[in-house]
C-alpha atoms as a PDB file:
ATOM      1  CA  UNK A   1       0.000   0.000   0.000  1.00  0.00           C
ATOM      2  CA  UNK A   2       1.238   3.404  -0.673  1.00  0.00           C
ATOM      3  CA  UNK A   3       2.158   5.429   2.162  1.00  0.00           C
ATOM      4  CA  UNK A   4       3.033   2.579   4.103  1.00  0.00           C
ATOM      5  CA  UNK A   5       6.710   1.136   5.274  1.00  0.00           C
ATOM      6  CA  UNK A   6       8.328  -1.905   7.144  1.00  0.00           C
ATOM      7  CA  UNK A   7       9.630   0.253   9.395  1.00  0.00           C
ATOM      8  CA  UNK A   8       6.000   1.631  10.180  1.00  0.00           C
ATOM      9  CA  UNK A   9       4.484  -1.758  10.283  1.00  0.00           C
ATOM     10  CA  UNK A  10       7.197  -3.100  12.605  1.00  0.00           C
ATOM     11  CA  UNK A  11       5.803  -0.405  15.328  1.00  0.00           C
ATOM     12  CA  UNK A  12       1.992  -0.384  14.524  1.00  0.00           C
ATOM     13  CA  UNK A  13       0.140  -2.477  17.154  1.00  0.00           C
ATOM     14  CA  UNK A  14      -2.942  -2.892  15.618  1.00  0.00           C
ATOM     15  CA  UNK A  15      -1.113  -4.866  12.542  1.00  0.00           C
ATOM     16  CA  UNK A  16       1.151  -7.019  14.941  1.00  0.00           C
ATOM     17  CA  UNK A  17      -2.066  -8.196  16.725  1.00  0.00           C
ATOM     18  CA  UNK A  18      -3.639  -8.956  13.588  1.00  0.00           C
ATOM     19  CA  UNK A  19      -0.732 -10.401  11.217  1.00  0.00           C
ATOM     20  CA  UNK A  20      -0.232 -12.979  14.529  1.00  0.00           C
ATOM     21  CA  UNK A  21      -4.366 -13.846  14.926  1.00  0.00           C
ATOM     22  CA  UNK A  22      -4.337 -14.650  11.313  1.00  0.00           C
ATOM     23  CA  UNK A  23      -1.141 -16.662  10.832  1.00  0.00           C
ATOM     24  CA  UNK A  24      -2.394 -19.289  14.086  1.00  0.00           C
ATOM     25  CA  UNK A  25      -5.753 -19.331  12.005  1.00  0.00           C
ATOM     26  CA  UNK A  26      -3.579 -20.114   8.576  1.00  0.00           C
ATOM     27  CA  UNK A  27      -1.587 -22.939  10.689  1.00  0.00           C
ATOM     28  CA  UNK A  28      -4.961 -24.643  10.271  1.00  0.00           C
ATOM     29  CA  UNK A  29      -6.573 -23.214   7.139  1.00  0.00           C
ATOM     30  CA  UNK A  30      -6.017 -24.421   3.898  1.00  0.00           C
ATOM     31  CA  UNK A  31      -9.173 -22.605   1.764  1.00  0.00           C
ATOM     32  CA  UNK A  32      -7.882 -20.075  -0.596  1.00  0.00           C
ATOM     33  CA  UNK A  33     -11.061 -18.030   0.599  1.00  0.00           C
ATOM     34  CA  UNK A  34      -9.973 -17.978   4.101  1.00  0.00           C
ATOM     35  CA  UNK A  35      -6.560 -17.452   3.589  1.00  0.00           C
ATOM     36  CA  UNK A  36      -7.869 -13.962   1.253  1.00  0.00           C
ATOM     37  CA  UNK A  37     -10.055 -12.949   3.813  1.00  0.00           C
ATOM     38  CA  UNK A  38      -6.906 -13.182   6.398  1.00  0.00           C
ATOM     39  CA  UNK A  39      -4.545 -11.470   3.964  1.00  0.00           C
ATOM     40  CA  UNK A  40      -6.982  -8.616   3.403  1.00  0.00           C
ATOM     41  CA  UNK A  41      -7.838  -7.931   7.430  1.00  0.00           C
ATOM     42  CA  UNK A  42      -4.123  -7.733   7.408  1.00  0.00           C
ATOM     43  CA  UNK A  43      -3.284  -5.467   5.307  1.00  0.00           C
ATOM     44  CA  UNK A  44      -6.611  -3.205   5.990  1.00  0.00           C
ATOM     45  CA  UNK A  45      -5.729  -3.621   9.638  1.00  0.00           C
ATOM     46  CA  UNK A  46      -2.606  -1.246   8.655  1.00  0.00           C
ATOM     47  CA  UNK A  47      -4.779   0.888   6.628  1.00  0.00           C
ATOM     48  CA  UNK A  48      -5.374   4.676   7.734  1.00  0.00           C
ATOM     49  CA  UNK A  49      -9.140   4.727   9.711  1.00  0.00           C
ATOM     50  CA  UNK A  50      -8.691   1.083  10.379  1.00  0.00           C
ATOM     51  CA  UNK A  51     -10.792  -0.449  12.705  1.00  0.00           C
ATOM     52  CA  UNK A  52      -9.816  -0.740  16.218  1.00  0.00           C
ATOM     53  CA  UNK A  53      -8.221  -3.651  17.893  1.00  0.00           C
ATOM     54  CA  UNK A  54     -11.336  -5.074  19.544  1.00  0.00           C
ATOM     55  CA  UNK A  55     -13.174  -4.771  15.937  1.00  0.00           C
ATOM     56  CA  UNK A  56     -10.563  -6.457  14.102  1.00  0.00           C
ATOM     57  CA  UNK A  57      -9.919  -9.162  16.541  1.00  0.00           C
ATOM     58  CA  UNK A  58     -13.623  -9.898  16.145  1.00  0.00           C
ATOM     59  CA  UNK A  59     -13.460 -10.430  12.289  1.00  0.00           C
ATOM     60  CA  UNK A  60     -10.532 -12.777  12.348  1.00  0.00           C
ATOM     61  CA  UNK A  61     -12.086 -14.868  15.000  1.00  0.00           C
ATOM     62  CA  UNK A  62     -15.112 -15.001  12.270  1.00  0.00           C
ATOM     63  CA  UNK A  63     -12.974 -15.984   9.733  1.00  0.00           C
ATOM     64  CA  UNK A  64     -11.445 -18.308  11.830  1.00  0.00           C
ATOM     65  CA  UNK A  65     -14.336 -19.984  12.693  1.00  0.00           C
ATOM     66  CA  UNK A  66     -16.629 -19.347   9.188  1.00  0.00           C
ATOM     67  CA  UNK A  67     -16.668 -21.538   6.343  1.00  0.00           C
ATOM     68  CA  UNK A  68     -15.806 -20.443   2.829  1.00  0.00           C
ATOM     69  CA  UNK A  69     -19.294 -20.905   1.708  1.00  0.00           C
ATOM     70  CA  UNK A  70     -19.823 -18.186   5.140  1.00  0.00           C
ATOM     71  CA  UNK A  71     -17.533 -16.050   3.522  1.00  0.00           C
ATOM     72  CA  UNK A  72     -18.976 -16.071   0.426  1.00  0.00           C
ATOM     73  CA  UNK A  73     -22.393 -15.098   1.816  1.00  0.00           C
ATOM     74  CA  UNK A  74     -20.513 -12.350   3.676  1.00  0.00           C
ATOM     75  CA  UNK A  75     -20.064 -10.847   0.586  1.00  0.00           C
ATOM     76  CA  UNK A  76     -23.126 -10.600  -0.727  1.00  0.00           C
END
């Protein structure tokens, strides 16, 4: 994302929390439309107006625990 650096990842909170939520849920994941849904509340979690921490640690525990077909609905 533009705007955005390793160096200002390495100190944002918010993304920490999220990048470590989502890689336990990938240890166990193996649908490409969980694993999407993970890699985009990552890198939105680093956005500017993200969500805050108690928001986005809800929607990764919905990912976590939502099927694809879930996730597709989602969507809709």
């Amino acid at each position: 994302m533009d705007g955005i650096s390793l160096e200002s990842l390495a100190g944002n909170d918010l993304f920490t929390d999220s990048e470590v939520m989502a890689t336990r849920t990938v240890e166990h994941a193996h649908q490409a439309e969980k694993i999407e849904a993970l890699r985009n509340a990552v890198l939105n979690s680093a956005a500017p107006g993200a969500p805050d921490a108690d928001t986005q640690a809800i929607m990764l525990t919905l990912v976590d625990q939502f099927t694809p077909t879930h996730l597709r609905l989602v969507t809709l």
